[in-house]
N, C-alpha and C. Protein backbone atom coordinates (compact mmCIF):
# COMPACT_ATOMS: atom_id res chain seq x y z
N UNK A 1 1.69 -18.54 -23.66
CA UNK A 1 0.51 -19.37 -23.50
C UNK A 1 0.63 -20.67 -24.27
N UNK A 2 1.19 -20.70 -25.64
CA UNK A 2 1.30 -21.79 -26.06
C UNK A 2 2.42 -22.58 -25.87
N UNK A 3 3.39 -22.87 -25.15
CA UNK A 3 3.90 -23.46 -24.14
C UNK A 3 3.09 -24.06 -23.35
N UNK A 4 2.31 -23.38 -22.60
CA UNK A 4 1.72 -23.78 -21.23
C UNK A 4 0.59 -25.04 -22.21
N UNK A 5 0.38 -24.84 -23.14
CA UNK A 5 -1.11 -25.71 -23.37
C UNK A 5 0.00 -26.54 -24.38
N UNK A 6 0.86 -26.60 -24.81
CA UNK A 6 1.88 -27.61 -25.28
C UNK A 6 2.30 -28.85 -23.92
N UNK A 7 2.79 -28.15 -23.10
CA UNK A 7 3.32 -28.79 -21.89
C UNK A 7 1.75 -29.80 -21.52
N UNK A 8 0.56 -28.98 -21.17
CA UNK A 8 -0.26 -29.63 -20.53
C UNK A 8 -0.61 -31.12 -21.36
N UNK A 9 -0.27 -30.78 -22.45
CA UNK A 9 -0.96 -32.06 -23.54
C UNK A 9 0.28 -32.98 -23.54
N UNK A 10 1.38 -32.46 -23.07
CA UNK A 10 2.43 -33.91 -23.30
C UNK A 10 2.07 -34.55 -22.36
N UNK A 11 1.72 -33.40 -21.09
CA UNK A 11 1.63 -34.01 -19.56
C UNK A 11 0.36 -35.17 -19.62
N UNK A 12 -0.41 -34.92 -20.11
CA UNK A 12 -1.97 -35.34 -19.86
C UNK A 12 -2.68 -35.78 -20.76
N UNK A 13 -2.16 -35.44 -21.64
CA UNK A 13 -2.99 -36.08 -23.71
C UNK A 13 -2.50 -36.97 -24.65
N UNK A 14 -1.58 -37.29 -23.67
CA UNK A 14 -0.45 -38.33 -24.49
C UNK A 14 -1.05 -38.96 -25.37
N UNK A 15 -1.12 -39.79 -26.62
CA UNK A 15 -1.51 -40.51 -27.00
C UNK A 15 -3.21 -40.78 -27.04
N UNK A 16 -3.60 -39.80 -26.66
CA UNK A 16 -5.31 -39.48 -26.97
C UNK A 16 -5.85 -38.93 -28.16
N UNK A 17 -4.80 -38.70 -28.80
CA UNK A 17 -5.40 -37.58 -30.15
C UNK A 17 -4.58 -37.99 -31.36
N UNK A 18 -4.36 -37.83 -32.44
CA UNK A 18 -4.10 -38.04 -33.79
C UNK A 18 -4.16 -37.12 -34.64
N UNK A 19 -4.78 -35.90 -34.42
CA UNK A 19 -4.80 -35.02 -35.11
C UNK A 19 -5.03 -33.61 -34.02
N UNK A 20 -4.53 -32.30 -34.79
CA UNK A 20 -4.72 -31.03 -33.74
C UNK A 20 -5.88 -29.97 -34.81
N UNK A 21 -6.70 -29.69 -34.14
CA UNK A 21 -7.45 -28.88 -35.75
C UNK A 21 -7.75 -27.39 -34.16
N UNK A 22 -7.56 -26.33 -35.13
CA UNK A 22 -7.75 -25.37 -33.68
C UNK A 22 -8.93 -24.92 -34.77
N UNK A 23 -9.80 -23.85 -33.37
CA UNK A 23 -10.59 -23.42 -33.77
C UNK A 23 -10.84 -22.33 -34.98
N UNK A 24 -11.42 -22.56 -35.79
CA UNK A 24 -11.43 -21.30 -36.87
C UNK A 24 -12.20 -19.83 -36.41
N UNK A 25 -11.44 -18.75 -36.99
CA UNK A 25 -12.09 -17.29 -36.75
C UNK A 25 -12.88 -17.05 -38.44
N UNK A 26 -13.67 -15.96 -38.13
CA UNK A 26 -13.82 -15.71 -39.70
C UNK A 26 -12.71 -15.10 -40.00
N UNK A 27 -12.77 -14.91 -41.34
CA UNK A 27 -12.24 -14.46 -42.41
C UNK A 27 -11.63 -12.85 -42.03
N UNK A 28 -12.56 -12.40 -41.75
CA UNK A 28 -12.38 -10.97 -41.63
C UNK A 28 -12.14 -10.49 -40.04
N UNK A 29 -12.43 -11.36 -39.05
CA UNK A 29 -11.93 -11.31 -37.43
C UNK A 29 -10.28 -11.78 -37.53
N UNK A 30 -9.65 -12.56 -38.82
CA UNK A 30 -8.61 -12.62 -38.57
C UNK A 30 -7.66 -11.75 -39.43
N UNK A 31 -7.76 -11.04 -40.46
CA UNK A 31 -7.37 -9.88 -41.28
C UNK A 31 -7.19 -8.73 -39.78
N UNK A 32 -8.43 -8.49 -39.25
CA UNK A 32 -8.46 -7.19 -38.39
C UNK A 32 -7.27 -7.69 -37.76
N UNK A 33 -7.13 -8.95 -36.48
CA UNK A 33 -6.11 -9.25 -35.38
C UNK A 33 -5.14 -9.23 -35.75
N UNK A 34 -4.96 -10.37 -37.26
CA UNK A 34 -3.38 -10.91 -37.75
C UNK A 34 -3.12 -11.86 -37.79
N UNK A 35 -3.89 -12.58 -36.53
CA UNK A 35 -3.71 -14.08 -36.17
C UNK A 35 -5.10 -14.45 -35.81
N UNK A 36 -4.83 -15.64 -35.42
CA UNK A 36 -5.74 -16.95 -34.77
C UNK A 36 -5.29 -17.46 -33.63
N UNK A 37 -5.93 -16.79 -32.57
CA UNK A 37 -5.13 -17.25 -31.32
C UNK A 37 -5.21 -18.20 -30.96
N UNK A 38 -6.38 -19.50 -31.38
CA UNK A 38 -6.24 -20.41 -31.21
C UNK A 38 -5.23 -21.33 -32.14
N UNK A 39 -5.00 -21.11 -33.71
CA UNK A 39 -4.03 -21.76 -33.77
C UNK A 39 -2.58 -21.40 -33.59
N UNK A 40 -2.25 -20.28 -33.03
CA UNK A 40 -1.16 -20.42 -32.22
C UNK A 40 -0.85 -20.97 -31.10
N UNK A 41 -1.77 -21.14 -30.12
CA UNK A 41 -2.10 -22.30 -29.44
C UNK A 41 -2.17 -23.89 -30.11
N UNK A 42 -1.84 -23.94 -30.74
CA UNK A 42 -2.26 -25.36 -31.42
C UNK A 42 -0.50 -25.78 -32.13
N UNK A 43 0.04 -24.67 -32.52
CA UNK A 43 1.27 -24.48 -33.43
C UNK A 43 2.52 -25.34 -32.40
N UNK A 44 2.54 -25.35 -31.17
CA UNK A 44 3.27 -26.39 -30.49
C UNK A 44 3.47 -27.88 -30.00
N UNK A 45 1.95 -28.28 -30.71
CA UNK A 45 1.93 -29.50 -30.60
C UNK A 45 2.06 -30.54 -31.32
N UNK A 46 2.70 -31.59 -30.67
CA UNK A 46 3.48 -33.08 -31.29
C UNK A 46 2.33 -34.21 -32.01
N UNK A 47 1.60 -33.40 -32.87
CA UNK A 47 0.34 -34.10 -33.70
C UNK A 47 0.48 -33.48 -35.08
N UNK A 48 -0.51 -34.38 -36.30
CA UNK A 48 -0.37 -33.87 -37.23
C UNK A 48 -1.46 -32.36 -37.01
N UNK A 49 -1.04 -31.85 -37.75
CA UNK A 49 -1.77 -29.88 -37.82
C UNK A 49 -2.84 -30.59 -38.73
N UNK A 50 -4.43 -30.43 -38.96
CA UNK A 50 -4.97 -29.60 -39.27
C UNK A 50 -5.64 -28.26 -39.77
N UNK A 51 -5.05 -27.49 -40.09
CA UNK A 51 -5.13 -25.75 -39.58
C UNK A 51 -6.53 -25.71 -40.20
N UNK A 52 -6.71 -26.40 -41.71
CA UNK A 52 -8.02 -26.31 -42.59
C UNK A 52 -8.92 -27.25 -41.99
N UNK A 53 -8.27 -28.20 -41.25
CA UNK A 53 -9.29 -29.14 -41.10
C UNK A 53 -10.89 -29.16 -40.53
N UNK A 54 -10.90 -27.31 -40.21
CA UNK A 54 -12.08 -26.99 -39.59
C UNK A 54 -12.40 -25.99 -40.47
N UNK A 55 -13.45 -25.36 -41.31
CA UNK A 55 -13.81 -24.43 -41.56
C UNK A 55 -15.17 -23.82 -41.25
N UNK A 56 -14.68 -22.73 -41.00
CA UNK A 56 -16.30 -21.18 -40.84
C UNK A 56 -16.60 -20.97 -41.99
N UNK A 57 -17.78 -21.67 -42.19
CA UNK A 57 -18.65 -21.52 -43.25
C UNK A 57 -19.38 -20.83 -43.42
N UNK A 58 -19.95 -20.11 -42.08
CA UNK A 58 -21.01 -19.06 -42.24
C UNK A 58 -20.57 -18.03 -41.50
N UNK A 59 -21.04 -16.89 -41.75
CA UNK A 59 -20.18 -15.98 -40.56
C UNK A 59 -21.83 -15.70 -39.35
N UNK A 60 -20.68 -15.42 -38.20
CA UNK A 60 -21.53 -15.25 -37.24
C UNK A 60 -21.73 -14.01 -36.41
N UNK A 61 -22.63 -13.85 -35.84
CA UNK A 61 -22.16 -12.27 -34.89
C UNK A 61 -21.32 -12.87 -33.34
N UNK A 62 -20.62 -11.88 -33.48
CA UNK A 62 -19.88 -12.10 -31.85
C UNK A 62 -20.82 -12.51 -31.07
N UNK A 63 -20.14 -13.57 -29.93
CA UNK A 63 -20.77 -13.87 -29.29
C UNK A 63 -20.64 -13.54 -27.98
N UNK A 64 -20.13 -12.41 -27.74
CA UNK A 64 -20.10 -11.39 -26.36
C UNK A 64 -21.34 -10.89 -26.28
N UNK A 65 -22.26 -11.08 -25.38
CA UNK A 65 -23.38 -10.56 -24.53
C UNK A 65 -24.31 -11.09 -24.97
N UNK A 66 -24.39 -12.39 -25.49
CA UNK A 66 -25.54 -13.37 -25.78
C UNK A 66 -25.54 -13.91 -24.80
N UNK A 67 -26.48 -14.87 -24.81
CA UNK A 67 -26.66 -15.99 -23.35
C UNK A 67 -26.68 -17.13 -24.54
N UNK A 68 -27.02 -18.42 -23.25
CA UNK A 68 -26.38 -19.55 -23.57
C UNK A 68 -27.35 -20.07 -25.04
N UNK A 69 -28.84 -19.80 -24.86
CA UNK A 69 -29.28 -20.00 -26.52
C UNK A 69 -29.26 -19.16 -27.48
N UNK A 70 -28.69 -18.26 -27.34
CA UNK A 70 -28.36 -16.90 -28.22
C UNK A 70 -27.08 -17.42 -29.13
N UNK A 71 -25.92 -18.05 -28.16
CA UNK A 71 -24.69 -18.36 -28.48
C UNK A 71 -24.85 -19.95 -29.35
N UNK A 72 -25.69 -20.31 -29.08
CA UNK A 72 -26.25 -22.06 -29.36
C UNK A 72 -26.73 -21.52 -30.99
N UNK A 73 -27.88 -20.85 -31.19
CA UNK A 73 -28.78 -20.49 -32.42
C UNK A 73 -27.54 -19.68 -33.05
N UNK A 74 -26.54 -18.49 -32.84
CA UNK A 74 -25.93 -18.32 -33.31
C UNK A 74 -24.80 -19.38 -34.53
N UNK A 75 -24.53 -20.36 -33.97
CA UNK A 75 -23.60 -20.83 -34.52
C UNK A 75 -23.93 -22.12 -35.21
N UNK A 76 -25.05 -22.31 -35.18
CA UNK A 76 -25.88 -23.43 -36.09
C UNK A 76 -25.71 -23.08 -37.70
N UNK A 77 -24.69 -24.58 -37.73
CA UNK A 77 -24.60 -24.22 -39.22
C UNK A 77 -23.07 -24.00 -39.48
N UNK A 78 -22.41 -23.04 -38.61
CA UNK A 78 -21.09 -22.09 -38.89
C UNK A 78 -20.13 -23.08 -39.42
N UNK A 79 -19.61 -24.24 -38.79
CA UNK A 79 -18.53 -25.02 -39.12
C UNK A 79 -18.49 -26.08 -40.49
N UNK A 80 -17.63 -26.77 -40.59
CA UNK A 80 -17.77 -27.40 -41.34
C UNK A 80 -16.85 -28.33 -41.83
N UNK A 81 -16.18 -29.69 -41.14
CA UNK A 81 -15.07 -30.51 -41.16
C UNK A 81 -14.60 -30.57 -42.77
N UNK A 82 -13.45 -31.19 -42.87
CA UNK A 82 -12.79 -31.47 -43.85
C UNK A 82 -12.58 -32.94 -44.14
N UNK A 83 -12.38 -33.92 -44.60
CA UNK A 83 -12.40 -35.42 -44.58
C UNK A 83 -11.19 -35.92 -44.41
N UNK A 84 -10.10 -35.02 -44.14
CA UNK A 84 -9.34 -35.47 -43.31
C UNK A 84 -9.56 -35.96 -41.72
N UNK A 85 -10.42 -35.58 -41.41
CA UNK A 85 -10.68 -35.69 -39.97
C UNK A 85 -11.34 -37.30 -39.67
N UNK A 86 -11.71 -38.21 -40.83
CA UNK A 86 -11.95 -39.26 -40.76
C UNK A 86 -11.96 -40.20 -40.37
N UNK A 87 -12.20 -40.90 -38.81
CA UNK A 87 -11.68 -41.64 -38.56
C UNK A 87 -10.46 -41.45 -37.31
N UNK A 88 -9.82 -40.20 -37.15
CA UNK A 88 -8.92 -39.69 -36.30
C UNK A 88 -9.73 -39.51 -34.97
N UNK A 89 -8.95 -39.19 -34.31
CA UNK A 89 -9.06 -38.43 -32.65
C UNK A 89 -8.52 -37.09 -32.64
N UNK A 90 -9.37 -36.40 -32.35
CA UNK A 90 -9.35 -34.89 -32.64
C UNK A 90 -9.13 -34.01 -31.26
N UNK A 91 -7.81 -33.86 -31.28
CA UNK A 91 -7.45 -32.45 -30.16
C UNK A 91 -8.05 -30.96 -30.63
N UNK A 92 -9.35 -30.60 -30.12
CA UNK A 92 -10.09 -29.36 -30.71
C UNK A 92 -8.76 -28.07 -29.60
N UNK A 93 -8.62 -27.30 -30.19
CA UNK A 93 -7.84 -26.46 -29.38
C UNK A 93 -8.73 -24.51 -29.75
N UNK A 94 -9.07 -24.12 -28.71
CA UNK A 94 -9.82 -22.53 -28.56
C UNK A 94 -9.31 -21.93 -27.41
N UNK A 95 -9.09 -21.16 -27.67
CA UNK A 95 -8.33 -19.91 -26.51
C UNK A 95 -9.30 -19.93 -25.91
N UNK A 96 -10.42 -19.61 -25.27
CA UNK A 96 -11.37 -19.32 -24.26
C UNK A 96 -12.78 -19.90 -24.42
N UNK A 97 -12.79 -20.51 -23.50
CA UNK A 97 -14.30 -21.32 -23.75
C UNK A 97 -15.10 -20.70 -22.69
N UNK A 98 -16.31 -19.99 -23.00
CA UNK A 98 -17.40 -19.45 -21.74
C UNK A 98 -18.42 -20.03 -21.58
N UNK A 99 -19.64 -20.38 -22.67
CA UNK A 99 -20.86 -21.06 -22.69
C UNK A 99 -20.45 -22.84 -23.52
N UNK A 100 -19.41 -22.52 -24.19
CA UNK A 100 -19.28 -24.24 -24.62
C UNK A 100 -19.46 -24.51 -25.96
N UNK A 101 -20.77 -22.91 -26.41
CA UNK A 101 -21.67 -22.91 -28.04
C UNK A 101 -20.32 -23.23 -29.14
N UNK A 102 -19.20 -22.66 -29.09
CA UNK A 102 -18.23 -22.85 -30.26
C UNK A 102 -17.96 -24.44 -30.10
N UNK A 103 -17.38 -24.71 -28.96
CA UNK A 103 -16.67 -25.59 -29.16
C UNK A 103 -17.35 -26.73 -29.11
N UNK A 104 -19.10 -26.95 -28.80
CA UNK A 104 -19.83 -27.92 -29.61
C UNK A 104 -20.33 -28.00 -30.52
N UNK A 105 -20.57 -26.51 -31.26
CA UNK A 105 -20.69 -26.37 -33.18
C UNK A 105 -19.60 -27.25 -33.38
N UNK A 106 -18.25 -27.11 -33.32
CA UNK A 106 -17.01 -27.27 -33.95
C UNK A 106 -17.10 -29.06 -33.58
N UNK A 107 -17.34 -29.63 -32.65
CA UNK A 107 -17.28 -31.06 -32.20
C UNK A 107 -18.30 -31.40 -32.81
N UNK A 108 -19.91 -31.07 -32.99
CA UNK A 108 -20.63 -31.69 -34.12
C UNK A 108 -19.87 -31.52 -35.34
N UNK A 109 -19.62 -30.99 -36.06
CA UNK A 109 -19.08 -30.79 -37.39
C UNK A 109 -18.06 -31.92 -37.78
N UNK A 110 -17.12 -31.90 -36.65
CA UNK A 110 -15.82 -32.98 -36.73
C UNK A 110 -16.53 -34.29 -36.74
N UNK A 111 -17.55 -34.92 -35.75
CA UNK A 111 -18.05 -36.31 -35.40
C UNK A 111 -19.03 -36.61 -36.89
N UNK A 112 -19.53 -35.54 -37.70
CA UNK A 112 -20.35 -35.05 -38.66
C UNK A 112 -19.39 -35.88 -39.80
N UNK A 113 -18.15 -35.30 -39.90
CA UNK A 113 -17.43 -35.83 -41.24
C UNK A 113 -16.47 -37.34 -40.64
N UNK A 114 -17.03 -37.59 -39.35
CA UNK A 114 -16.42 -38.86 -39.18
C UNK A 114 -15.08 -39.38 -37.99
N UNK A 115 -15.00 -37.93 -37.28
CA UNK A 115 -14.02 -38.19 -36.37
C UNK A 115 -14.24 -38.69 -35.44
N UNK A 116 -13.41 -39.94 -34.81
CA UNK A 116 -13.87 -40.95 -34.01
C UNK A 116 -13.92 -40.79 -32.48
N UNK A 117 -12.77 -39.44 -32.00
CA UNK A 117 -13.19 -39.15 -30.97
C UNK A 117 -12.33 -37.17 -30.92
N UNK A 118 -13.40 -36.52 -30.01
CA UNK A 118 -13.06 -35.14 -30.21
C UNK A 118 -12.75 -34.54 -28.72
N UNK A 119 -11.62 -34.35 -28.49
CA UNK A 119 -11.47 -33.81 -26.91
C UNK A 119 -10.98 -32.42 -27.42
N UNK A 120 -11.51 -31.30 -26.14
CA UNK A 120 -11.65 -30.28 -26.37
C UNK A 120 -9.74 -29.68 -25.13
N UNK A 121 -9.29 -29.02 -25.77
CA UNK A 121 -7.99 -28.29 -24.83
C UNK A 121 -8.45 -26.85 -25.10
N UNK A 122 -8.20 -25.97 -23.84
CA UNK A 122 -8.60 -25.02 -24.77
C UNK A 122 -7.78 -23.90 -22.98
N UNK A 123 -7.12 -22.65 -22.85
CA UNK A 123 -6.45 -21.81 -22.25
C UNK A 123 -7.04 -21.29 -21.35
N UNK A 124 -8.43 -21.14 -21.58
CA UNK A 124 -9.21 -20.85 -20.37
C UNK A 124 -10.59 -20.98 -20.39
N UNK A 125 -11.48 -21.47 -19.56
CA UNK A 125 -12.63 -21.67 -19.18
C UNK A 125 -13.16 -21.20 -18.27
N UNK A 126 -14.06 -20.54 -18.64
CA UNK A 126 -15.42 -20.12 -17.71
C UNK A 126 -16.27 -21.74 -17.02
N UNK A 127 -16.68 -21.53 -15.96
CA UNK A 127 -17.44 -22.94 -15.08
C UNK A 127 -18.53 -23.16 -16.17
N UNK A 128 -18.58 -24.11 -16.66
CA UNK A 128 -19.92 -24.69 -17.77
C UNK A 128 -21.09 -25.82 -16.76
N UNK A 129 -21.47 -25.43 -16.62
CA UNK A 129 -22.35 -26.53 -16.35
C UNK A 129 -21.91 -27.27 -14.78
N UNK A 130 -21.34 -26.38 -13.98
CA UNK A 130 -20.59 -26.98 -12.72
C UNK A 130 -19.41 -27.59 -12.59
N UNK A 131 -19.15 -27.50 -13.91
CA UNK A 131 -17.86 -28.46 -13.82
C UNK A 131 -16.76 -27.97 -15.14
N UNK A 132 -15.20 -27.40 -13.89
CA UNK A 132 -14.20 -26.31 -14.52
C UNK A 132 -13.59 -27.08 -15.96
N UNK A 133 -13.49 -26.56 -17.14
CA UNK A 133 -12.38 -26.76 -17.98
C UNK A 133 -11.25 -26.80 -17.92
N UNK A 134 -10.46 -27.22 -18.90
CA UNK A 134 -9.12 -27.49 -18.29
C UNK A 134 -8.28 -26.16 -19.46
């Protein structure tokens, strides 16, 4: 998989981004797995890494079988940029995007400490709003 979302960003992201920050898990969702599947997704790309540049500040409940303001009120609050992100263009990278709630906590947070522009890559998407992810 991280190949495939490496390839897509040479193909298509060229020069759009400045920095790679993938999405953060908690603390204890990534002890259980091992990893962070999003920043292994993120680990192939030709940008500076981030890995801290995003942090879960609050922990949250899963967001399997919420709906779209369940997943929204959930995550108010959770993130929390680093000041590296200052000023950069931010490749957000998340293994699966369904309602959108993470990966616009995580894009307020970044625009929050100053990042100048935040495009989202992310392995698979659910239809948001009528219109497919990439």
């Amino acid at each position: 998989m991280a190949e495939l979302v490496a390839e897509y960003a040479a193909a298509h992201l060229q020069d759009r981004y400045d920095l790679v920050v993938p999405v953060p898990i908690s603390w204890a969702r990534e002890q259980e797995r091992g990893f962070n599947q999003a920043a292994l997704l993120a680990e192939g790309l030709d940008a500076g890494s981030a890995q801290g540049g995003l942090l879960r500040i609050r922990y949250t409940q899963p967001q399997v079988g919420k709906n779209r303001e369940e997943r929204t009120q959930n995550l108010l609050g959770a993130f929390r940029a680093i000041e590296a992100v200052n000023g950069r263009r931010i490749l957000l990278i998340d293994d699966v995007v369904t309602s959108g709630g993470t990966a616009t906590a995580c894009a307020l947070a970044l625009r929050e400490a100053g990042a100048s522009r935040v495009l989202l890559l992310t392995f698979c998407a659910e239809m948001i709003g009528g219109v497919s992810g990439v």
